[in-house]
N, C-alpha and C. Protein backbone atom coordinates (compact mmCIF):
# COMPACT_ATOMS: atom_id res chain seq x y z
N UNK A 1 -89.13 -74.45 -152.97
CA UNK A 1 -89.24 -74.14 -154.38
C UNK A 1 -87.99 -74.62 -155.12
N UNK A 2 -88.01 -75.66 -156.38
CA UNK A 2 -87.28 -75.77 -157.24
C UNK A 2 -86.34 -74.76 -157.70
N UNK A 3 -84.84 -74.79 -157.72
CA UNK A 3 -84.37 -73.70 -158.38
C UNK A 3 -83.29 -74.09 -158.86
N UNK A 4 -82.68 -73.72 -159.77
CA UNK A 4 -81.41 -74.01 -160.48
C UNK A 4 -80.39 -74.14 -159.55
N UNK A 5 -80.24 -72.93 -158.79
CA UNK A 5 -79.16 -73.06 -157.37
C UNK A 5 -79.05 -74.50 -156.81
N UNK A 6 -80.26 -74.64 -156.39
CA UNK A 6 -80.09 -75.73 -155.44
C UNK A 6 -79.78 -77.40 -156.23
N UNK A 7 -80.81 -77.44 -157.84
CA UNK A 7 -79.79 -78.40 -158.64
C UNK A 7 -78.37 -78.36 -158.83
N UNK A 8 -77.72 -77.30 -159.03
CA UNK A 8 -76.35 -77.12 -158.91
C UNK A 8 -76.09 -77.94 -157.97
N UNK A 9 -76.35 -77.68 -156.54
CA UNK A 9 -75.85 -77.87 -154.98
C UNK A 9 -75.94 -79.31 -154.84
N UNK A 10 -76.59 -79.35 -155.37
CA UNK A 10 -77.45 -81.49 -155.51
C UNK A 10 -76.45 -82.22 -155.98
N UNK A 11 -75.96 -81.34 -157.59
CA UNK A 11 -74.66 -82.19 -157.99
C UNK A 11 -74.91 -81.93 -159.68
N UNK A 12 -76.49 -81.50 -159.81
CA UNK A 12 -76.78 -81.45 -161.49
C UNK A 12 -75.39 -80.47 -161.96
N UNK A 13 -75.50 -81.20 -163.31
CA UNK A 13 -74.56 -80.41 -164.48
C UNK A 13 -75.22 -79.50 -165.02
N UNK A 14 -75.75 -77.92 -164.18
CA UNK A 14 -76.96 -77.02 -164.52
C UNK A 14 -76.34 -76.44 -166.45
N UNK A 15 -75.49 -76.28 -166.05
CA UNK A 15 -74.94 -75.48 -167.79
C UNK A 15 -74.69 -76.31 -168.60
N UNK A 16 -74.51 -77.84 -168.18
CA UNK A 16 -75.04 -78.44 -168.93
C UNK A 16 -76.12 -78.35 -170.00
N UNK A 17 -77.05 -78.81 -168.89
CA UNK A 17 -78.67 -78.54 -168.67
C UNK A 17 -79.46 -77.73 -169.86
N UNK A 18 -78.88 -76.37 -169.18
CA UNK A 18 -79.57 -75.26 -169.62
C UNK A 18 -79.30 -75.26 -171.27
N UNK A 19 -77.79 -75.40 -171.30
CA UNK A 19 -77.29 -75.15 -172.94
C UNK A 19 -78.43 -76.31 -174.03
N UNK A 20 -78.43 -77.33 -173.50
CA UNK A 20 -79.43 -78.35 -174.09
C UNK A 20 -81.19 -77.74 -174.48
N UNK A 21 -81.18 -76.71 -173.30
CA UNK A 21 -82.96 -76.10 -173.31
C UNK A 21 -82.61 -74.46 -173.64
N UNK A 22 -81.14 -74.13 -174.29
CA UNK A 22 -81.24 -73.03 -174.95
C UNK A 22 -81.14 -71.77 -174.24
N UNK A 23 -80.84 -72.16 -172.80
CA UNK A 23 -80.54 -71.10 -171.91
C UNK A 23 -81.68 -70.69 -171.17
N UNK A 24 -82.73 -71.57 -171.50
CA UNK A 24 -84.33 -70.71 -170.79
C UNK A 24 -83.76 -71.74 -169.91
N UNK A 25 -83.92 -71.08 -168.89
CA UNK A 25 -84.56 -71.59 -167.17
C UNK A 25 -85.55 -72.27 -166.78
N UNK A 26 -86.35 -71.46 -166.90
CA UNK A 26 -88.21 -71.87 -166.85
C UNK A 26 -88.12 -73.24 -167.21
N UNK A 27 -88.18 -73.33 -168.85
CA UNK A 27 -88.22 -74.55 -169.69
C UNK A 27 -87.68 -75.20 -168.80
N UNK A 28 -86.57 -75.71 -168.33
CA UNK A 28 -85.53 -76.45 -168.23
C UNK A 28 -86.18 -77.07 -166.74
N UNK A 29 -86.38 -75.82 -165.63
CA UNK A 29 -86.93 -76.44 -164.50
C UNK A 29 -88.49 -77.02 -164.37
N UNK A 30 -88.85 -76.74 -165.77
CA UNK A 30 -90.63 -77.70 -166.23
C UNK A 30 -89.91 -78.80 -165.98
N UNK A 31 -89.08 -79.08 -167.13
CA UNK A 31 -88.76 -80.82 -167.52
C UNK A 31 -88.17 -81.01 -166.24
N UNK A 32 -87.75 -80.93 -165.62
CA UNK A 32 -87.03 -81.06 -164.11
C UNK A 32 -87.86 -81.54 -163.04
N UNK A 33 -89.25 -80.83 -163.35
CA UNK A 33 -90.59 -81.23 -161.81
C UNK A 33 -91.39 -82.38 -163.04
N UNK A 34 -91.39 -82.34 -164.09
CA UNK A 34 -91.99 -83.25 -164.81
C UNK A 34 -91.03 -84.41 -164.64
N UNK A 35 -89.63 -84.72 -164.21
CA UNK A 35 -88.99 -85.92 -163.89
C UNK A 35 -89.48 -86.49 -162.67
N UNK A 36 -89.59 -85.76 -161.49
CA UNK A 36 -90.23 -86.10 -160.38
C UNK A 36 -91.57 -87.16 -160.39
N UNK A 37 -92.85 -87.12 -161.21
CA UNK A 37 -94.14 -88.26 -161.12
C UNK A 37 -93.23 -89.13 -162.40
N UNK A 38 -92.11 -89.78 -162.97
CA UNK A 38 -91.87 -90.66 -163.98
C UNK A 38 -91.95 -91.65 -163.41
N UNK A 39 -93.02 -92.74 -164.03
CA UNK A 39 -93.67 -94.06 -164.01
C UNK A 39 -92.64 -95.23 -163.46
N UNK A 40 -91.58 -94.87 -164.31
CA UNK A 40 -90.66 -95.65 -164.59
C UNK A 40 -89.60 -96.11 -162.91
N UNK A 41 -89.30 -95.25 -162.37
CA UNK A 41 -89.27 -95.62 -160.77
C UNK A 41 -89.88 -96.90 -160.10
N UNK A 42 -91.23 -96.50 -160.32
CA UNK A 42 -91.89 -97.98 -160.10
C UNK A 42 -91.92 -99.51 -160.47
N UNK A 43 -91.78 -98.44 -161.99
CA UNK A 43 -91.68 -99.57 -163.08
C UNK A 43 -90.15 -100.58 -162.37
N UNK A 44 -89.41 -100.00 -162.22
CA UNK A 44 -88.00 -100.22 -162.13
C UNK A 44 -87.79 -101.08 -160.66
N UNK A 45 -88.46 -100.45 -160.06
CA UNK A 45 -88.47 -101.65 -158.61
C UNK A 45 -89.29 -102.93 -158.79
N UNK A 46 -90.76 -102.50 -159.05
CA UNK A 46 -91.59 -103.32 -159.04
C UNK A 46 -90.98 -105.04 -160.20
N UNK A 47 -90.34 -104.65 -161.07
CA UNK A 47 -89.92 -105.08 -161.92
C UNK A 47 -88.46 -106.13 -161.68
N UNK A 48 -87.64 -105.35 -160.86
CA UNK A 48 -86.58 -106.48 -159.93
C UNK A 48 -87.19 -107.39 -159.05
N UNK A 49 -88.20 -106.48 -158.31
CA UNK A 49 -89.21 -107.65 -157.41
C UNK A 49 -89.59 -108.96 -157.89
N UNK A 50 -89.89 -108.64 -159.02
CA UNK A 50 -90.46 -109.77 -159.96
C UNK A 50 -89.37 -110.43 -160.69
N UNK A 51 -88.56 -109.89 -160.83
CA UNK A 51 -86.65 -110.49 -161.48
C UNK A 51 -87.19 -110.50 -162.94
N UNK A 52 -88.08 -109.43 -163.34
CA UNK A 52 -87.90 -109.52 -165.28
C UNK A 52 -87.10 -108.96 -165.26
N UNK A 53 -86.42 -109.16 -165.69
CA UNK A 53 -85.13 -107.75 -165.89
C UNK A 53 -85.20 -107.44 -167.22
N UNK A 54 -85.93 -107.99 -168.48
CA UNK A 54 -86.33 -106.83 -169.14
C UNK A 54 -87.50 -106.31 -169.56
N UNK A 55 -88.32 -106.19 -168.69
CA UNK A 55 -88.78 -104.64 -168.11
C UNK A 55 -88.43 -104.22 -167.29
N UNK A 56 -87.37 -104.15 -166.56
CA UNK A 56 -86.47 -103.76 -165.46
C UNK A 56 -85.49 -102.58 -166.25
N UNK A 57 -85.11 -103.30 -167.46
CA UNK A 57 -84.40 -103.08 -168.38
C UNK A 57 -84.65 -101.74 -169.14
N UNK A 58 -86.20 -101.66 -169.16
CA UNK A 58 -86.64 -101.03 -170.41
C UNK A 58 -86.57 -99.49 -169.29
N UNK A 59 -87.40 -99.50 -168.34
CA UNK A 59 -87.60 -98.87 -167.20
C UNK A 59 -86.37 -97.98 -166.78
N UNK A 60 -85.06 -98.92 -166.76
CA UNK A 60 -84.20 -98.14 -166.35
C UNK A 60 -83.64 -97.16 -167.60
N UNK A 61 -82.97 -97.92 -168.68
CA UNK A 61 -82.89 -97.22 -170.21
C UNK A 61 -84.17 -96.08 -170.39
N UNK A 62 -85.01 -96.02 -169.74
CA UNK A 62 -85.88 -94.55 -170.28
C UNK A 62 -85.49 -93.48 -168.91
N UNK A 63 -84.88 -94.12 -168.28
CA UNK A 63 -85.12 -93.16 -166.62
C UNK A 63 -83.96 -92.97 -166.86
N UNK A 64 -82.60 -93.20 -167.82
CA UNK A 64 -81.42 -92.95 -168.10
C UNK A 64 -81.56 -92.14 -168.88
N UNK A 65 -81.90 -91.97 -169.76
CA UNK A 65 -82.60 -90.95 -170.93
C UNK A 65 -83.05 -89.54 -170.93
N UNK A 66 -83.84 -89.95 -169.45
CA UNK A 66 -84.60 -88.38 -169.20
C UNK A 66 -83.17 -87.65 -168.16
N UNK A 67 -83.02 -88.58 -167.29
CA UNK A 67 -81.94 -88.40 -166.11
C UNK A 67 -80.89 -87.57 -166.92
N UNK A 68 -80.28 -88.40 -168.14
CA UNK A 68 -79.28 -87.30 -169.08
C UNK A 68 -79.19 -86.72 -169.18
N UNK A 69 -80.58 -86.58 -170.43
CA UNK A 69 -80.72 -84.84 -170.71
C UNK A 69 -80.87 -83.92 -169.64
N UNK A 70 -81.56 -84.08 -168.73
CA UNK A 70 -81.29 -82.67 -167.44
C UNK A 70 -80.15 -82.75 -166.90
N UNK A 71 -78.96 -84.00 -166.85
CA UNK A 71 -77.95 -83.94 -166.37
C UNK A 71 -78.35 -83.77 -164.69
N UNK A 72 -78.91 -84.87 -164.34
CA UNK A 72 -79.32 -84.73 -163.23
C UNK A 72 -78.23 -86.19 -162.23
N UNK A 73 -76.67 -85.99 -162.43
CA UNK A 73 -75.51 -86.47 -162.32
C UNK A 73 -75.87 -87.45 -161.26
N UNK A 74 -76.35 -86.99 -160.31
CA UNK A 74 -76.25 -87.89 -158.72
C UNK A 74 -77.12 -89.48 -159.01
N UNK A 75 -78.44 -88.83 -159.37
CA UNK A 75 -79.40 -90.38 -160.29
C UNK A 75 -79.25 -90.87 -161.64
N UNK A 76 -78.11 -89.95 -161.96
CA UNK A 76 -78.06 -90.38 -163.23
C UNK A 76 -77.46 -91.41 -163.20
N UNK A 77 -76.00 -91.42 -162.66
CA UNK A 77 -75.20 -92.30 -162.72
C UNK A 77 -75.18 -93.54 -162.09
N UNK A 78 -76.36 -94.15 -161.07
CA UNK A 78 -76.50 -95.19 -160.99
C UNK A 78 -77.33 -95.87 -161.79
N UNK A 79 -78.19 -94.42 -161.91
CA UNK A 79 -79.35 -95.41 -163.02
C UNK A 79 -78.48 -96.23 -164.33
N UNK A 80 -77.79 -95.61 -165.11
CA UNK A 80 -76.85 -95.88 -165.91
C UNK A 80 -76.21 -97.10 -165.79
N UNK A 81 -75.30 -97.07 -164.09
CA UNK A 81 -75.01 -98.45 -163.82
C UNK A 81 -75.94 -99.63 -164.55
N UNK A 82 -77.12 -99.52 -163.42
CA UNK A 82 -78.32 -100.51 -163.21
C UNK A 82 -78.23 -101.01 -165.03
N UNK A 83 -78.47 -99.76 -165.59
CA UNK A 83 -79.16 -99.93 -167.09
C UNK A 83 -78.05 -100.80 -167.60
N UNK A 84 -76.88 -100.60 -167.43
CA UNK A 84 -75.30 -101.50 -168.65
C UNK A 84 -75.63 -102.70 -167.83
N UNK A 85 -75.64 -102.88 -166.56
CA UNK A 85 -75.70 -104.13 -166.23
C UNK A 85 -77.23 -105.03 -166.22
N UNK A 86 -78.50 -104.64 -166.47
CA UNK A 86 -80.06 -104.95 -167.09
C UNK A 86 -79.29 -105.48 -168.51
N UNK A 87 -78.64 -104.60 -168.81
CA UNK A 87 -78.44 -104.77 -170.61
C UNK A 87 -78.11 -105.92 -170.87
N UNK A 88 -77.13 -106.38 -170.31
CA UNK A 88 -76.25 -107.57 -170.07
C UNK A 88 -76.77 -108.62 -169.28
N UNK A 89 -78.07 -108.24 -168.82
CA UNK A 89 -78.66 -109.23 -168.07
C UNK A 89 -77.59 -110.08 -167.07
N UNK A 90 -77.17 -109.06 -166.41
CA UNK A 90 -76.13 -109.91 -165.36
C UNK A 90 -77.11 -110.08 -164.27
N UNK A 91 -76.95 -111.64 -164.04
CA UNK A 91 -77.22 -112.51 -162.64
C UNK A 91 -76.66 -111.71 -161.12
N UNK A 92 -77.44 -111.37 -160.34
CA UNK A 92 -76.78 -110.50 -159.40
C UNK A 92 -77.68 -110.02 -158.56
N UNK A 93 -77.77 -109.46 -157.47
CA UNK A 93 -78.44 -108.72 -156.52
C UNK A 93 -78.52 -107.27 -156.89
N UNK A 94 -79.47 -106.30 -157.33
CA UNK A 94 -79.57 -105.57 -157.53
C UNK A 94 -80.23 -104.75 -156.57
N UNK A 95 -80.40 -105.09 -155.18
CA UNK A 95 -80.75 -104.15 -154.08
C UNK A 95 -79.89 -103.24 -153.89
N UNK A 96 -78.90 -103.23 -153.74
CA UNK A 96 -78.00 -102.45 -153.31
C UNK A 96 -77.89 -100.63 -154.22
N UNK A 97 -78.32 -101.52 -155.52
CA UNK A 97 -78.28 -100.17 -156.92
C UNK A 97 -79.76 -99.78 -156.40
N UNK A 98 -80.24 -100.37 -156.58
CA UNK A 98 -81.71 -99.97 -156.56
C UNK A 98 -82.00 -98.64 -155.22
N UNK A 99 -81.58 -99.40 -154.31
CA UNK A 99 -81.56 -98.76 -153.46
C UNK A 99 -80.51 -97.25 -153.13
N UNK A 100 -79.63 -97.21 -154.00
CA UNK A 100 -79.01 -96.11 -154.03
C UNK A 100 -79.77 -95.08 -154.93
N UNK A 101 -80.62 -95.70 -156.13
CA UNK A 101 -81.48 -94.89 -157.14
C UNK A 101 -82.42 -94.00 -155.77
N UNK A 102 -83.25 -95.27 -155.13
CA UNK A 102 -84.28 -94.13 -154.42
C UNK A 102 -83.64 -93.31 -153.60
N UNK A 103 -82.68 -94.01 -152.93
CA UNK A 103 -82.20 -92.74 -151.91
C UNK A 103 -81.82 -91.43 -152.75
N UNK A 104 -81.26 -91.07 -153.50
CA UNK A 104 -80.81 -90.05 -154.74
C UNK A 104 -82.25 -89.43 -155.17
N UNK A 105 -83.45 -90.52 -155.27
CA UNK A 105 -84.62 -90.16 -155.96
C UNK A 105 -84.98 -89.18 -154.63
N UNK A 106 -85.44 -89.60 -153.39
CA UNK A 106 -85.84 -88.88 -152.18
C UNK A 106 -84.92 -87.93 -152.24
N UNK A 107 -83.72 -87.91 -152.28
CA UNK A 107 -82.79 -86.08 -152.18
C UNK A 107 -83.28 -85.01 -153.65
N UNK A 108 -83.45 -85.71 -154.49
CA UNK A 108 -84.02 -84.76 -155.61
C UNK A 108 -85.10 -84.50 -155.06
N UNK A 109 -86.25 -85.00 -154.89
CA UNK A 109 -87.79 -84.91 -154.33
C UNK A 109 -87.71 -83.86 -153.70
N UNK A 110 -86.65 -83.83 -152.29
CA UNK A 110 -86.39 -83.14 -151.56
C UNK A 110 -86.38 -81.38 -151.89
N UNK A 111 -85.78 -81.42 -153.15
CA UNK A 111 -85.08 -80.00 -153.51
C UNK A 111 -86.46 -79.14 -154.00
N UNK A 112 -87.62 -80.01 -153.95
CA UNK A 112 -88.74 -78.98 -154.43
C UNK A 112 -89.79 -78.40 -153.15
N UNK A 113 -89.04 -78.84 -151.99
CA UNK A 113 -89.48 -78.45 -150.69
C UNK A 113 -89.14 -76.80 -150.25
């Protein structure tokens, strides 16, 4: 079961978080399991596969967005990477980011076990 504790433990900025959703809990851990099915994951691999990088681009800038506001620190901050450097359309191997997103994505996944 999802719980604030264990986002803490993960690395989230929970009081962050919470102050943003007003101190409700509940609320806060909705938008939290509602990050878990976001499109944009896919979008975001499937999309380097193919080397558009902007829809690679767009994909990561919305998965930075949501990642923020819950302050969900550990995926946030590569996604972020990925996104300044999509922005800039830098020439480069992006397995390495990518691959740090899912691994981070599978340890969040994890926390609703």
């Amino acid at each position: 079961m999802l719980t604030v504790e264990k986002l803490k433990a993960y690395g989230a900025n929970t009081e962050e978080a919470l102050s943003r959703c007003f101190g409700k809990e509940a609320f806060y851990l909705q938008l939290v399991k509602m990050a878990y099915g976001d499109q944009n994951y896919a979008k975001l691999e499937e999309s380097l596969k193919a080397k558009d990088l902007d829809a690679a681009f767009e994909a990561a800038h919305a998965l930075k967005g949501v990642l923020g506001n819950l302050s969900l620190t550990p995926l946030y901050n590569p996604v972020s990477e990925i996104t300044e450097l999509l922005r800039a359309k830098t020439d480069m191997d992006y397995t390495p980011l990518l691959n740090e997103i899912l691994e981070q994505k599978k340890k969040f996944e994890a926390l609703a076990e």
